[in-house]
PDB file of N, CA and C in Angstrom:
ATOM      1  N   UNK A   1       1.676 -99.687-118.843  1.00  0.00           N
ATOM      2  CA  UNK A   1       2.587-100.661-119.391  1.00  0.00           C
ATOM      3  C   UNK A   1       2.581-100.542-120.912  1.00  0.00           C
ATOM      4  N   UNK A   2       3.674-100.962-121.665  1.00  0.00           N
ATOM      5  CA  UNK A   2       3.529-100.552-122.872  1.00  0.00           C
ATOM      6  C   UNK A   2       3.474-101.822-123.363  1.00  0.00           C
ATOM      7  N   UNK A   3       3.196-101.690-124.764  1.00  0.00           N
ATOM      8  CA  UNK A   3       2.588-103.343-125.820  1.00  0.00           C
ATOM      9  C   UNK A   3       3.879-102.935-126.888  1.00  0.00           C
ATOM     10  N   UNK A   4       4.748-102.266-126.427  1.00  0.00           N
ATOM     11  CA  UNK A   4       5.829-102.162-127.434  1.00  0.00           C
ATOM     12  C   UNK A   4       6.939-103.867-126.991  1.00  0.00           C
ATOM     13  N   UNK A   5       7.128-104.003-128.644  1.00  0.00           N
ATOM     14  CA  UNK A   5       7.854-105.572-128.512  1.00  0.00           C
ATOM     15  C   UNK A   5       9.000-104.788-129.032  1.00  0.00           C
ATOM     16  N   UNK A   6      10.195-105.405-128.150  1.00  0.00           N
ATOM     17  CA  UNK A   6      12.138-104.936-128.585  1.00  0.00           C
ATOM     18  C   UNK A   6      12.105-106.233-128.776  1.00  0.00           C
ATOM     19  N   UNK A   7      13.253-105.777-129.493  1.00  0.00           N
ATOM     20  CA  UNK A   7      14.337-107.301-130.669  1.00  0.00           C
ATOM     21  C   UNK A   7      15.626-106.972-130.472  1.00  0.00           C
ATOM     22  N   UNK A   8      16.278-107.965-130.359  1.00  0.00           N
ATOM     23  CA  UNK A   8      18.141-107.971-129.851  1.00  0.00           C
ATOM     24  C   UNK A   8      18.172-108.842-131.266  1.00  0.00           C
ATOM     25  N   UNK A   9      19.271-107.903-132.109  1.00  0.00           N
ATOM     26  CA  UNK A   9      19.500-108.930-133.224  1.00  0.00           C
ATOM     27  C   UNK A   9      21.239-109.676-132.750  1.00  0.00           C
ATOM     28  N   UNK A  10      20.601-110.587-133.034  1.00  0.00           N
ATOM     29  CA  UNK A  10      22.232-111.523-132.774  1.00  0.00           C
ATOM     30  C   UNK A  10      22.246-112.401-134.257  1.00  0.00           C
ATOM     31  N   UNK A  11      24.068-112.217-134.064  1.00  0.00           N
ATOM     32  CA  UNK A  11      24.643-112.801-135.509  1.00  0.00           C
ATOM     33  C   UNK A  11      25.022-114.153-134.973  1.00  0.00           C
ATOM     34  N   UNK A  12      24.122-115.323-135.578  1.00  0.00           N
ATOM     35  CA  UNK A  12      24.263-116.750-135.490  1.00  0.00           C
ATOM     36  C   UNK A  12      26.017-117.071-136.140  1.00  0.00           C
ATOM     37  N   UNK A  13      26.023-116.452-137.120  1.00  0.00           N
ATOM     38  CA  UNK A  13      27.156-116.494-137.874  1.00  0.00           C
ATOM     39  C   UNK A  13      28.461-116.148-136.712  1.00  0.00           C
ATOM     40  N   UNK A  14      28.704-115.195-136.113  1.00  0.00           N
ATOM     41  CA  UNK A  14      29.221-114.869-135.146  1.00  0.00           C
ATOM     42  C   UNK A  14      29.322-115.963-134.128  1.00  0.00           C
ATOM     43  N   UNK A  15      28.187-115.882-133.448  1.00  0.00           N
ATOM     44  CA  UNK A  15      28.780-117.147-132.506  1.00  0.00           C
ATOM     45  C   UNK A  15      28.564-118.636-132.974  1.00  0.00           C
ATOM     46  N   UNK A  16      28.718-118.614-133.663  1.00  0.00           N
ATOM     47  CA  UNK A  16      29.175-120.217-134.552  1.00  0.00           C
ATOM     48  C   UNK A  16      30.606-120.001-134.681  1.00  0.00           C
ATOM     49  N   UNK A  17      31.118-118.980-134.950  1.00  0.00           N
ATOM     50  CA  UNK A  17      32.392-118.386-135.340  1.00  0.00           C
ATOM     51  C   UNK A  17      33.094-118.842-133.800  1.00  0.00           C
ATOM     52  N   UNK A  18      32.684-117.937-133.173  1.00  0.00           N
ATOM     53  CA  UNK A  18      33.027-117.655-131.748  1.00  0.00           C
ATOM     54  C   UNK A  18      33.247-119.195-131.081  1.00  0.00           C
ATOM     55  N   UNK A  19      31.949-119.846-130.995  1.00  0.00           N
ATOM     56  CA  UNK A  19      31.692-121.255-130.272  1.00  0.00           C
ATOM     57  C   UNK A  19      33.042-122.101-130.819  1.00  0.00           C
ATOM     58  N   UNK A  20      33.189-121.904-132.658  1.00  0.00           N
ATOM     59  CA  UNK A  20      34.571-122.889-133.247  1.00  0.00           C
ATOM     60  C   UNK A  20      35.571-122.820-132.676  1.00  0.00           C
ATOM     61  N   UNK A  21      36.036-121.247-132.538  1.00  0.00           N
ATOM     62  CA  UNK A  21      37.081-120.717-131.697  1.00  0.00           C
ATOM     63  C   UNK A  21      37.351-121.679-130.179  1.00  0.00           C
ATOM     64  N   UNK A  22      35.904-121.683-129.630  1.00  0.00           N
ATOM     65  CA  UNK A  22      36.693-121.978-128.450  1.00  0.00           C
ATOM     66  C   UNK A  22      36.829-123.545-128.393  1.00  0.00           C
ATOM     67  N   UNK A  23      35.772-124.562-128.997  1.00  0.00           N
ATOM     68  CA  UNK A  23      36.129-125.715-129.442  1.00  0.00           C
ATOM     69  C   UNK A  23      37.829-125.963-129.867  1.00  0.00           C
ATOM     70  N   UNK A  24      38.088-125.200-130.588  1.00  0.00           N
ATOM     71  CA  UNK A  24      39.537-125.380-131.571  1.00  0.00           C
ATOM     72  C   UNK A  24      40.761-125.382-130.161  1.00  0.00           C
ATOM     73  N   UNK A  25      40.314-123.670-129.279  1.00  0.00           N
ATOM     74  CA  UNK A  25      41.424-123.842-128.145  1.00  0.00           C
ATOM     75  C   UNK A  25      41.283-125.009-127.157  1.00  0.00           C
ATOM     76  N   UNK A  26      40.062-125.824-127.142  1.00  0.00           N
ATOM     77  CA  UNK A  26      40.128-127.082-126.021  1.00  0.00           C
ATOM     78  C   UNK A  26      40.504-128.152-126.777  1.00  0.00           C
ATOM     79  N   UNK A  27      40.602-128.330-127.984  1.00  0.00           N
ATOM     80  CA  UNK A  27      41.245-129.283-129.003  1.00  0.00           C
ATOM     81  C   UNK A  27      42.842-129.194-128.469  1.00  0.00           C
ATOM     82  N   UNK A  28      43.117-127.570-128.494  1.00  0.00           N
ATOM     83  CA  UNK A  28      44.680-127.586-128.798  1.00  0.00           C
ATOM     84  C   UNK A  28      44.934-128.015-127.664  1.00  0.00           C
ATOM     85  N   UNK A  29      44.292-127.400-126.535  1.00  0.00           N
ATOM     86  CA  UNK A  29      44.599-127.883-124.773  1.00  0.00           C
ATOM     87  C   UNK A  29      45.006-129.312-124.711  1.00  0.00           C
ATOM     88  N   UNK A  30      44.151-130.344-125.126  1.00  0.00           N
ATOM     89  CA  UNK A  30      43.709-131.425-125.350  1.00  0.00           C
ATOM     90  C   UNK A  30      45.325-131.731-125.594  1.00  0.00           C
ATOM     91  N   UNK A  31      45.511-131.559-127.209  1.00  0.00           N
ATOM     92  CA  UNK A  31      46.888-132.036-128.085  1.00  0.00           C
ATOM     93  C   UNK A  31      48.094-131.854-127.592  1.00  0.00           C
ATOM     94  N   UNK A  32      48.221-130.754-126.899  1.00  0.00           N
ATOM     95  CA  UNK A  32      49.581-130.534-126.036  1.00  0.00           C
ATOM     96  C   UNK A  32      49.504-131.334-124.982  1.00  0.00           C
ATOM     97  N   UNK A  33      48.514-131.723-124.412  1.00  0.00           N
ATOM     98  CA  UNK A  33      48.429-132.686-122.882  1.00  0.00           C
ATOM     99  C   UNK A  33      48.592-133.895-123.690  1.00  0.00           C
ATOM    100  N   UNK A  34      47.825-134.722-124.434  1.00  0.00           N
ATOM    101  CA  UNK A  34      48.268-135.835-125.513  1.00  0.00           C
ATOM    102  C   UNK A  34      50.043-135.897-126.135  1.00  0.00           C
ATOM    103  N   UNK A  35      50.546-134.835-126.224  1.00  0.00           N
ATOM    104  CA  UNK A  35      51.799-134.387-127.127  1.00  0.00           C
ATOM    105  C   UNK A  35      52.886-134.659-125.548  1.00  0.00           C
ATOM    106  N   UNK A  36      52.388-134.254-124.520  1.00  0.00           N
ATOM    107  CA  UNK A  36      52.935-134.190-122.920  1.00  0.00           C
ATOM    108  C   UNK A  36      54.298-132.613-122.725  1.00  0.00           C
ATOM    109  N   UNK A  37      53.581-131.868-123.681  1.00  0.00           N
ATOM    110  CA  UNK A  37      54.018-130.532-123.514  1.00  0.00           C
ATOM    111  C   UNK A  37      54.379-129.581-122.251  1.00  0.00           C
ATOM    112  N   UNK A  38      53.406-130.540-121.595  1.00  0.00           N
ATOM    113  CA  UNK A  38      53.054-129.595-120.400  1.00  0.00           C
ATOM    114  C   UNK A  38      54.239-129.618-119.030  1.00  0.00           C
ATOM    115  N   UNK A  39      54.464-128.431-118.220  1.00  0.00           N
ATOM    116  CA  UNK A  39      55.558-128.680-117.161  1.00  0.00           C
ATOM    117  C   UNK A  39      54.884-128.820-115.910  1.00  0.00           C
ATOM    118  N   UNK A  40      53.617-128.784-115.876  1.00  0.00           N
ATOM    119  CA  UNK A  40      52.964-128.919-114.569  1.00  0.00           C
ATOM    120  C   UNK A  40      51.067-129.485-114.149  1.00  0.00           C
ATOM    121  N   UNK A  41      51.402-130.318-113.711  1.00  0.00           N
ATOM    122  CA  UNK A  41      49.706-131.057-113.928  1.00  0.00           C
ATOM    123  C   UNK A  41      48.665-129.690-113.028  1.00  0.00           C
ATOM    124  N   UNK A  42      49.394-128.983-112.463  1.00  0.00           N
ATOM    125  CA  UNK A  42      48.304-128.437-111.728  1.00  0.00           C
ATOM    126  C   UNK A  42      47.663-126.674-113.340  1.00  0.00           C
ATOM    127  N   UNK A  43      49.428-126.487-114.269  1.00  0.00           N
ATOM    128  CA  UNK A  43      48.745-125.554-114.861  1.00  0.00           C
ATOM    129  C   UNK A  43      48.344-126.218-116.137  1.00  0.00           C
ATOM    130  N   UNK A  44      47.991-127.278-116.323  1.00  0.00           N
ATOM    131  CA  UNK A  44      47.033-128.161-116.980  1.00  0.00           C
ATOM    132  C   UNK A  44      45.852-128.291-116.949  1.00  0.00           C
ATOM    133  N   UNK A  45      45.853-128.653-115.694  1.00  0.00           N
ATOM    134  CA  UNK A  45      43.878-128.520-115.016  1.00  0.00           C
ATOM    135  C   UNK A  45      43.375-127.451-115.019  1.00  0.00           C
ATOM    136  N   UNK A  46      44.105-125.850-114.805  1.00  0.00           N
ATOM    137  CA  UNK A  46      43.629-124.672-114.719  1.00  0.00           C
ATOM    138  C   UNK A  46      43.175-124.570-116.157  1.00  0.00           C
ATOM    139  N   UNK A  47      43.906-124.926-117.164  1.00  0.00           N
ATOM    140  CA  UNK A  47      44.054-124.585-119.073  1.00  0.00           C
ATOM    141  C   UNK A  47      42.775-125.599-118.823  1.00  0.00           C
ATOM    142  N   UNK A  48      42.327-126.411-118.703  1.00  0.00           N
ATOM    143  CA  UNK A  48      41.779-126.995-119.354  1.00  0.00           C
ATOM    144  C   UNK A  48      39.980-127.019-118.965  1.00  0.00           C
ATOM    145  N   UNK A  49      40.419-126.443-117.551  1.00  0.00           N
ATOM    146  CA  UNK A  49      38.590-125.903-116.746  1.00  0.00           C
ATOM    147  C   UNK A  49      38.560-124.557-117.542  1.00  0.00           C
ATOM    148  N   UNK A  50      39.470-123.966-118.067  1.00  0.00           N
ATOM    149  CA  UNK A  50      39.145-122.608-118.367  1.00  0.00           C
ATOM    150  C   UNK A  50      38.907-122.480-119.674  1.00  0.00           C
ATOM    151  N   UNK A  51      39.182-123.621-120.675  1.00  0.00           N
ATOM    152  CA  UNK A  51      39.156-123.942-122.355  1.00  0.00           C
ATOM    153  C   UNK A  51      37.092-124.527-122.026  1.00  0.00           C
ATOM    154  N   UNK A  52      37.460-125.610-120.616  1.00  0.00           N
ATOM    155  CA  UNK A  52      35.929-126.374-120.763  1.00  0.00           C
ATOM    156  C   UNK A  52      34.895-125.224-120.421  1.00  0.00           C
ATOM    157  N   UNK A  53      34.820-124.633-119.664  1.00  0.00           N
ATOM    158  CA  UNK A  53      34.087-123.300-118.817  1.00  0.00           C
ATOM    159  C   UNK A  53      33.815-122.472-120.431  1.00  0.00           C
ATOM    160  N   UNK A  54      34.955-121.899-121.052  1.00  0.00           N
ATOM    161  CA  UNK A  54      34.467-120.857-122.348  1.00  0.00           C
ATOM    162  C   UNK A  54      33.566-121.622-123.237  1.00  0.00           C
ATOM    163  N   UNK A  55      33.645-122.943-123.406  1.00  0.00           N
ATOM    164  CA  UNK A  55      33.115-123.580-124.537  1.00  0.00           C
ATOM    165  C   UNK A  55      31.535-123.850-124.230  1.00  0.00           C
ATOM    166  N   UNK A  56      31.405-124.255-122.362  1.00  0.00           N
ATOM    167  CA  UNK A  56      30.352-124.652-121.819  1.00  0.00           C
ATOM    168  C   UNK A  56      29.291-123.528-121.712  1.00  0.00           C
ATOM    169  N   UNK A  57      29.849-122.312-121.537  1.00  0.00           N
ATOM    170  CA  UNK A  57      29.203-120.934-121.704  1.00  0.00           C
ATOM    171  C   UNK A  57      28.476-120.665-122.503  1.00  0.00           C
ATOM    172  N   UNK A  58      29.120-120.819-124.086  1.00  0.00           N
ATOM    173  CA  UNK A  58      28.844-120.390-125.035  1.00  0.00           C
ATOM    174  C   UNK A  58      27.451-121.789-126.004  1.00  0.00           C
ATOM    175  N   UNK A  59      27.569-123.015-125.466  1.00  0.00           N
ATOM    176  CA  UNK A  59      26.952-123.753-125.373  1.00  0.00           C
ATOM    177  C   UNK A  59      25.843-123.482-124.555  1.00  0.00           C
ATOM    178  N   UNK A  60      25.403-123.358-123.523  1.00  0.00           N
ATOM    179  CA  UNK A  60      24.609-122.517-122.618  1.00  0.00           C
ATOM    180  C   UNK A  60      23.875-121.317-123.092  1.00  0.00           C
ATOM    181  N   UNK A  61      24.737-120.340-123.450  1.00  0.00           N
ATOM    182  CA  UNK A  61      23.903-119.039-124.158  1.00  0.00           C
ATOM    183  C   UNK A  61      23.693-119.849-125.130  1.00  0.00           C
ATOM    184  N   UNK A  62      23.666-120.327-126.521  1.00  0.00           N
ATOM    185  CA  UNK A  62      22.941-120.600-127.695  1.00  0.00           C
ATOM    186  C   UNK A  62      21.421-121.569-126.949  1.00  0.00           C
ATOM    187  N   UNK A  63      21.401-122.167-125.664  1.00  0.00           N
ATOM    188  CA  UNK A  63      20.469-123.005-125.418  1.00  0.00           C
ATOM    189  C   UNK A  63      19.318-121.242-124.856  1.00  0.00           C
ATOM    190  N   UNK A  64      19.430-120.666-124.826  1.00  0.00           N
ATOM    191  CA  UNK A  64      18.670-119.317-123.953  1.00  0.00           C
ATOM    192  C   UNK A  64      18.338-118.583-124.756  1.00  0.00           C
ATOM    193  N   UNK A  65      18.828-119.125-126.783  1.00  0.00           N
ATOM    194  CA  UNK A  65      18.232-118.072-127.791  1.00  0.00           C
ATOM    195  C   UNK A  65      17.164-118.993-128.558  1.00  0.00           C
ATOM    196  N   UNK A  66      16.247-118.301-128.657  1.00  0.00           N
ATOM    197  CA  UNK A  66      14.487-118.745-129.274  1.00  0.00           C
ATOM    198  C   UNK A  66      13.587-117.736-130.122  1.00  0.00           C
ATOM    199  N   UNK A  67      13.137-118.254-130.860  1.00  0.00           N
ATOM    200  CA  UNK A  67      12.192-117.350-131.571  1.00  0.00           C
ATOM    201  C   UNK A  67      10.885-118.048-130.987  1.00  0.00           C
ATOM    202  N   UNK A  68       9.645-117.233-130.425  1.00  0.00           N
ATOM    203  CA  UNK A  68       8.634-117.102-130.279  1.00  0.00           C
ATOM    204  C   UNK A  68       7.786-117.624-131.262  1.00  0.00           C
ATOM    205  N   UNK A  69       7.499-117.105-132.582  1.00  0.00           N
ATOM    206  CA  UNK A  69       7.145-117.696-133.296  1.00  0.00           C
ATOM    207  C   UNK A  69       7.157-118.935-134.005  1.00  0.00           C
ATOM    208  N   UNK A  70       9.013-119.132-133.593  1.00  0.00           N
ATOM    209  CA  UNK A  70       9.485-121.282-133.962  1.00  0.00           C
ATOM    210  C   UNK A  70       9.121-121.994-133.238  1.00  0.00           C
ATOM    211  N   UNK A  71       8.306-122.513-133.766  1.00  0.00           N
ATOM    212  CA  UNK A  71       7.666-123.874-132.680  1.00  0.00           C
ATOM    213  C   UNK A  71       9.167-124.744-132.515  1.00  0.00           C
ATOM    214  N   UNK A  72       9.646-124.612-133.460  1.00  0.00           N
ATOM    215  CA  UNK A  72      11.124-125.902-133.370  1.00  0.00           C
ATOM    216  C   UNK A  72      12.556-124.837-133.057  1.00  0.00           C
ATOM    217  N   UNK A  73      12.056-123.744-132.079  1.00  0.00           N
ATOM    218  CA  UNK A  73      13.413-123.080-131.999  1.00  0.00           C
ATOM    219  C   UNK A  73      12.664-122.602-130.422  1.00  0.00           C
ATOM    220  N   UNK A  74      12.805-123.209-129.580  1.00  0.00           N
ATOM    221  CA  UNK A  74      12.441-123.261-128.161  1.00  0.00           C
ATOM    222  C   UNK A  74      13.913-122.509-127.405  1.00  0.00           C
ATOM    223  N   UNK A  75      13.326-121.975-126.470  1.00  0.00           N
ATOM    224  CA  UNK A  75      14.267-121.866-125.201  1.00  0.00           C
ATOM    225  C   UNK A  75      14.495-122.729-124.545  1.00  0.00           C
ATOM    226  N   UNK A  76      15.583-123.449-124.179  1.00  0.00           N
ATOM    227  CA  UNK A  76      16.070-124.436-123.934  1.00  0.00           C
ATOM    228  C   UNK A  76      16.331-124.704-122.448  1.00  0.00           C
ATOM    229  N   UNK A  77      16.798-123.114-122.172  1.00  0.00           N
ATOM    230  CA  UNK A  77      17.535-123.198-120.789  1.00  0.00           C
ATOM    231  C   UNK A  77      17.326-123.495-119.584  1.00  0.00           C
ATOM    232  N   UNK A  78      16.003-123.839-119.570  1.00  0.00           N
ATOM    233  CA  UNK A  78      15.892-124.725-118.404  1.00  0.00           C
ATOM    234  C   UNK A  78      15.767-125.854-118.585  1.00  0.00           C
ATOM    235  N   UNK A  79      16.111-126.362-119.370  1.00  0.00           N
ATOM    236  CA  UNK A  79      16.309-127.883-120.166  1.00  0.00           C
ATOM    237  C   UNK A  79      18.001-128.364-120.040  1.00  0.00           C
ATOM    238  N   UNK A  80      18.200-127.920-120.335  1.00  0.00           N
ATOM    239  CA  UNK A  80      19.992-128.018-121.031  1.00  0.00           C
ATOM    240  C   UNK A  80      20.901-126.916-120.672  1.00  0.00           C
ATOM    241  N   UNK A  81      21.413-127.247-119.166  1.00  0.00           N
ATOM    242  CA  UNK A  81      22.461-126.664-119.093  1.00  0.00           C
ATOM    243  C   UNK A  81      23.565-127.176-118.321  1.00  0.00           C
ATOM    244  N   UNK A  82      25.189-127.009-118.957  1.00  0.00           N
ATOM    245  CA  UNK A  82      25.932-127.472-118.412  1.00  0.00           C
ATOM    246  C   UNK A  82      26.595-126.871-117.619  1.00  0.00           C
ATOM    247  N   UNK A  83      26.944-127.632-116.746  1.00  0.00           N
ATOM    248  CA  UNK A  83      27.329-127.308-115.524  1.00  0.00           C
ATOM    249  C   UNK A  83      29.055-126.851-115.692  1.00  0.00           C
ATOM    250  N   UNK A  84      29.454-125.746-115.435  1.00  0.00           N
ATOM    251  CA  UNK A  84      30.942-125.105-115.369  1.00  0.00           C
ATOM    252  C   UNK A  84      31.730-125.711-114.270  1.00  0.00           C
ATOM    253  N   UNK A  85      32.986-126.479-114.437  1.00  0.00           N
ATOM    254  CA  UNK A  85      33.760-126.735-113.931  1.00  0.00           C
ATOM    255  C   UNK A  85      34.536-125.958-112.650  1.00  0.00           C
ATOM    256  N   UNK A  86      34.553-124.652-113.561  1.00  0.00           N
ATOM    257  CA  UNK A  86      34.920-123.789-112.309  1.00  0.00           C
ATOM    258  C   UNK A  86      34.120-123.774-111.054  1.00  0.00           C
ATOM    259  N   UNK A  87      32.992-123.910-111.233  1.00  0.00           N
ATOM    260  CA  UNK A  87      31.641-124.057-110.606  1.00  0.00           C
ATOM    261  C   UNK A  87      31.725-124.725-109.508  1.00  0.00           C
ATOM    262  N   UNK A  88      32.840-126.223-109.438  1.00  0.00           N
ATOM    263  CA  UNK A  88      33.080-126.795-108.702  1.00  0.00           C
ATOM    264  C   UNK A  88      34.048-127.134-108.038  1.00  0.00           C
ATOM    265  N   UNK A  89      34.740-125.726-107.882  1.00  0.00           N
ATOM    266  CA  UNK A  89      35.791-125.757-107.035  1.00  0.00           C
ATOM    267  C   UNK A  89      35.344-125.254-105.627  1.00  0.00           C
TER     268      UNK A  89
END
């Protein structure tokens, strides 16, 4: 067995980026259903499990990233995770 330690570098900056993104498209989902844009309640519910599902994901992976050494930067994920909408169809 080897005592070799690998590192995955991930850009926080990135998915902060990423996470805004998808916040911003369940905002807009949101504003057009508020605005009553929409021509059909059923492709409403699809837009809007599929805006909640990207956002809930990406919420989810940031709970599964930890540094070892941060006592105050824990793995979360078996703590905190939300449950996907799609999930419950």
């Amino acid at each position: 067995m080897s005592d070799q330690v690998h590192q995955i570098k991930f850009s926080m900056n990135g998915f902060r980026r990423s996470m805004h993104i998808d916040a911003v498209d369940l905002r807009h989902a949101i504003q057009e259903f508020i605005d009553d844009d929409y021509c059909s309640l059923e492709d409403l519910k699809k837009e809007f499990v599929e805006k909640f599902d990207t956002l809930a994901c990406a919420i989810n992976s940031l709970c599964c990233i930890y540094d070892e050494n941060d006592e105050n930067f824990n793995d979360l994920s078996d703590e905190l995770e939300i449950q996907l909408l799609g999930d419950c169809e």
